[in-house]
N, C-alpha and C. Protein backbone atom coordinates (compact mmCIF):
# COMPACT_ATOMS: atom_id res chain seq x y z
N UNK A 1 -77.52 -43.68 -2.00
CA UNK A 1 -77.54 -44.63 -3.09
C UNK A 1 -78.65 -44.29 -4.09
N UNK A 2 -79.98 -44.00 -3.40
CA UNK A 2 -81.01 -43.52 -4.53
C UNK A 2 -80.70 -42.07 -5.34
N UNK A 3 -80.33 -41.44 -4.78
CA UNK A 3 -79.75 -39.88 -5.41
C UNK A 3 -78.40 -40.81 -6.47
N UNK A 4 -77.71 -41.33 -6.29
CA UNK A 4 -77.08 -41.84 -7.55
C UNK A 4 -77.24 -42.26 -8.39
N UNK A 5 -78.40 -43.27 -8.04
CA UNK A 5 -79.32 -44.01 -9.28
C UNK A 5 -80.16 -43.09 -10.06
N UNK A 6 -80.72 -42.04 -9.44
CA UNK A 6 -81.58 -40.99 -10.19
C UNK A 6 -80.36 -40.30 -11.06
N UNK A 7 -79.57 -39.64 -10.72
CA UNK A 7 -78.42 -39.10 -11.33
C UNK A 7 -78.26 -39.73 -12.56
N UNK A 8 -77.98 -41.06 -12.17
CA UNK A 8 -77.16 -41.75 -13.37
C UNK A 8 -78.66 -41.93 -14.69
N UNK A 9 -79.36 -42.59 -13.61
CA UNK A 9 -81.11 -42.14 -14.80
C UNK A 9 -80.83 -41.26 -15.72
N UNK A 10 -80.79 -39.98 -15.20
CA UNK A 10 -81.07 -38.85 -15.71
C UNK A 10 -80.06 -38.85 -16.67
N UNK A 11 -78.91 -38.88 -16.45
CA UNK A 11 -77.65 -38.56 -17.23
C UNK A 11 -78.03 -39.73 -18.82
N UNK A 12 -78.30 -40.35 -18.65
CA UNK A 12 -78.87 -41.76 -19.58
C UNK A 12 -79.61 -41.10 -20.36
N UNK A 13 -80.69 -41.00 -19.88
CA UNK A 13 -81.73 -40.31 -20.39
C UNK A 13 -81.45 -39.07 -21.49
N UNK A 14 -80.35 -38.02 -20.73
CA UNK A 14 -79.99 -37.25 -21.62
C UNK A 14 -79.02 -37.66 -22.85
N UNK A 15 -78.06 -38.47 -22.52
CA UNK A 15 -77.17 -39.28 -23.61
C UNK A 15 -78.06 -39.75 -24.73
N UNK A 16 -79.30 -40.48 -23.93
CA UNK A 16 -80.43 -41.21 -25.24
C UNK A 16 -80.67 -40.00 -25.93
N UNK A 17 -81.10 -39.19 -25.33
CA UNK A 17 -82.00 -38.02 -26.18
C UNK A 17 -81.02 -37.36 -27.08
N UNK A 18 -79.85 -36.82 -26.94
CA UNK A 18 -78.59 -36.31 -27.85
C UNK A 18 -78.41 -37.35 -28.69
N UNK A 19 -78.47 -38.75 -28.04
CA UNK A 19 -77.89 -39.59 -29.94
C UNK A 19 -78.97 -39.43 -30.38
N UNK A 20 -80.58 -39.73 -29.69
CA UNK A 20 -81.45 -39.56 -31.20
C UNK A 20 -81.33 -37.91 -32.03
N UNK A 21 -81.43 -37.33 -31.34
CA UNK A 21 -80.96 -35.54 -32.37
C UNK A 21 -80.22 -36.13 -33.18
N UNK A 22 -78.81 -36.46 -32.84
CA UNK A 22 -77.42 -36.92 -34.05
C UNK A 22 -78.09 -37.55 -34.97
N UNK A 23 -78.70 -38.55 -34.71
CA UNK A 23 -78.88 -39.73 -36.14
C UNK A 23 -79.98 -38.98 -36.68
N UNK A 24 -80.86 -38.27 -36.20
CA UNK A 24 -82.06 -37.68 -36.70
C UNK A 24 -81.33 -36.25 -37.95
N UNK A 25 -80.27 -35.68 -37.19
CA UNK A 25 -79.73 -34.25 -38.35
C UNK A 25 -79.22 -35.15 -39.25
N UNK A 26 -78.19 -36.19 -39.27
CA UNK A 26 -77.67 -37.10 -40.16
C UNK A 26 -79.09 -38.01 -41.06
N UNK A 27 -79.37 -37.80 -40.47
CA UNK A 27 -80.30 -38.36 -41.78
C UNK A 27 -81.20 -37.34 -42.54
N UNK A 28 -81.48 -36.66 -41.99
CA UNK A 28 -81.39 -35.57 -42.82
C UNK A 28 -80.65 -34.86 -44.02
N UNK A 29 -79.31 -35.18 -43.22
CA UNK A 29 -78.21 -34.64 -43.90
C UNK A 29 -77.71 -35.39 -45.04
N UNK A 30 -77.98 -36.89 -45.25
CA UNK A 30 -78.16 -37.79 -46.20
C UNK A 30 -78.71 -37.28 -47.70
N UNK A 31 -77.68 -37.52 -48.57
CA UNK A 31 -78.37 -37.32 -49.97
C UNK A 31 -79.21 -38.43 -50.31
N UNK A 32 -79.84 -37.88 -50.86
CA UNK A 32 -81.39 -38.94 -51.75
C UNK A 32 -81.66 -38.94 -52.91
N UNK A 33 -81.43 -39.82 -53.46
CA UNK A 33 -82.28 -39.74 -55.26
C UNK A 33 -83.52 -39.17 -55.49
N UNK A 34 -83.79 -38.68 -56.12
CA UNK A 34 -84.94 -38.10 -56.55
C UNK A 34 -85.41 -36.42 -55.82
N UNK A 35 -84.37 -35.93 -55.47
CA UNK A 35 -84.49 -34.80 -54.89
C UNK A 35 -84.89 -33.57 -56.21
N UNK A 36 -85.07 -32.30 -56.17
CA UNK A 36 -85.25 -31.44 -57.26
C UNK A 36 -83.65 -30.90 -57.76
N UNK A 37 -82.52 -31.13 -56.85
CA UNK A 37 -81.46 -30.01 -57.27
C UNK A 37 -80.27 -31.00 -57.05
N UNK A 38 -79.58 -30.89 -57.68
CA UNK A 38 -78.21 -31.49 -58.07
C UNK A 38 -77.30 -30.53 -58.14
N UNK A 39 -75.84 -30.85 -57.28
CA UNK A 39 -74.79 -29.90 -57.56
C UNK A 39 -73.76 -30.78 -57.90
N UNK A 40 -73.39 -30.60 -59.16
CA UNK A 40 -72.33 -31.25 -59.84
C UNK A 40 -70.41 -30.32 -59.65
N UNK A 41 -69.53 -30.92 -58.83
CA UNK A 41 -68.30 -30.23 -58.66
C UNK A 41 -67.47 -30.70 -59.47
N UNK A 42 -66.40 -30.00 -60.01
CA UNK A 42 -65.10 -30.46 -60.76
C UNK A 42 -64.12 -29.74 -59.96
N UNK A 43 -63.00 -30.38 -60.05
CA UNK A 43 -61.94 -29.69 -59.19
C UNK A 43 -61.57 -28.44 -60.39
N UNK A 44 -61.32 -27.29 -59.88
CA UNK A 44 -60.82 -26.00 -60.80
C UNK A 44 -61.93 -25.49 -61.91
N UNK A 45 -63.02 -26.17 -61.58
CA UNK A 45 -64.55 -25.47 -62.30
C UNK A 45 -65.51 -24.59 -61.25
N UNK A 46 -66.29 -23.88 -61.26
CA UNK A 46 -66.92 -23.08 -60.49
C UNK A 46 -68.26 -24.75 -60.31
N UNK A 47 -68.55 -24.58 -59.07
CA UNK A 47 -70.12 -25.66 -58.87
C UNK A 47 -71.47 -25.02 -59.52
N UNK A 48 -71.87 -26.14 -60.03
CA UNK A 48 -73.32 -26.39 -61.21
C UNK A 48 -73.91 -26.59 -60.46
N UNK A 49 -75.26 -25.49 -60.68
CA UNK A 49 -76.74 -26.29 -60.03
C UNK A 49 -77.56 -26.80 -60.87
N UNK A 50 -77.74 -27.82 -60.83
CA UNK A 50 -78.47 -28.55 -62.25
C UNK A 50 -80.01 -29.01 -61.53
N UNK A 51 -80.94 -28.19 -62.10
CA UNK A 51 -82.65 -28.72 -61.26
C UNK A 51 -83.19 -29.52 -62.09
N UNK A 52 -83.95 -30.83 -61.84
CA UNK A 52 -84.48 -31.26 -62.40
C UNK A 52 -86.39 -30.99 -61.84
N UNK A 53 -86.83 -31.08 -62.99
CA UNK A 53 -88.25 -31.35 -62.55
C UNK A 53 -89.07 -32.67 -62.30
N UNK A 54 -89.43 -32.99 -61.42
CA UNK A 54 -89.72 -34.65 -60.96
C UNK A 54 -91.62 -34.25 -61.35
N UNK A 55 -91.63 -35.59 -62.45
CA UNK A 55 -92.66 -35.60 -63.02
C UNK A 55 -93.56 -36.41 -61.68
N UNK A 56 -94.70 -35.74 -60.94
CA UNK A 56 -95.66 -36.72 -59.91
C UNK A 56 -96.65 -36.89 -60.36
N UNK A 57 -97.93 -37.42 -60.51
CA UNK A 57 -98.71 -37.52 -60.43
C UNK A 57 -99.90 -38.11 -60.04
C-alpha cells in the first residue's frame, strides 16, 4: 500500500511540474503590447516587419 502511495506521489508531482512548463512556454508565447517588432500579414502579400522604437526613460 505504501509503494502505491509513493508511486502515485510521484506521478503527481511530475503531472504538477509538466503543467507548470505548459503555462510557463504559453505565456511566453503570448503577444504583448509594447514589444519592439510587429509582423503585419495580408492574405496573398509577402509578411511586414514593422520595428518600432519604444521611447524609455
Amino acid at each position: 500500500m505504501e509503494k502505491k502511495k509513493k508511486a502515485l506521489e510521484i506521478l503527481l508531482r511530475k503531472n504538477i511540474e509538466l503543467y507548470e512548463q505548459s503555462r510557463i512556454r504559453k505565456e511566453k508565447l503570448k503577444a504583448r503590447s509594447g514589444k519592439g517588432n510587429v509582423i503585419r500579414r495580408r492574405k496573398g502579400d509577402p509578411d511586414k516587419r514593422i520595428v518600432f522604437k519604444l521611447n524609455r526613460s
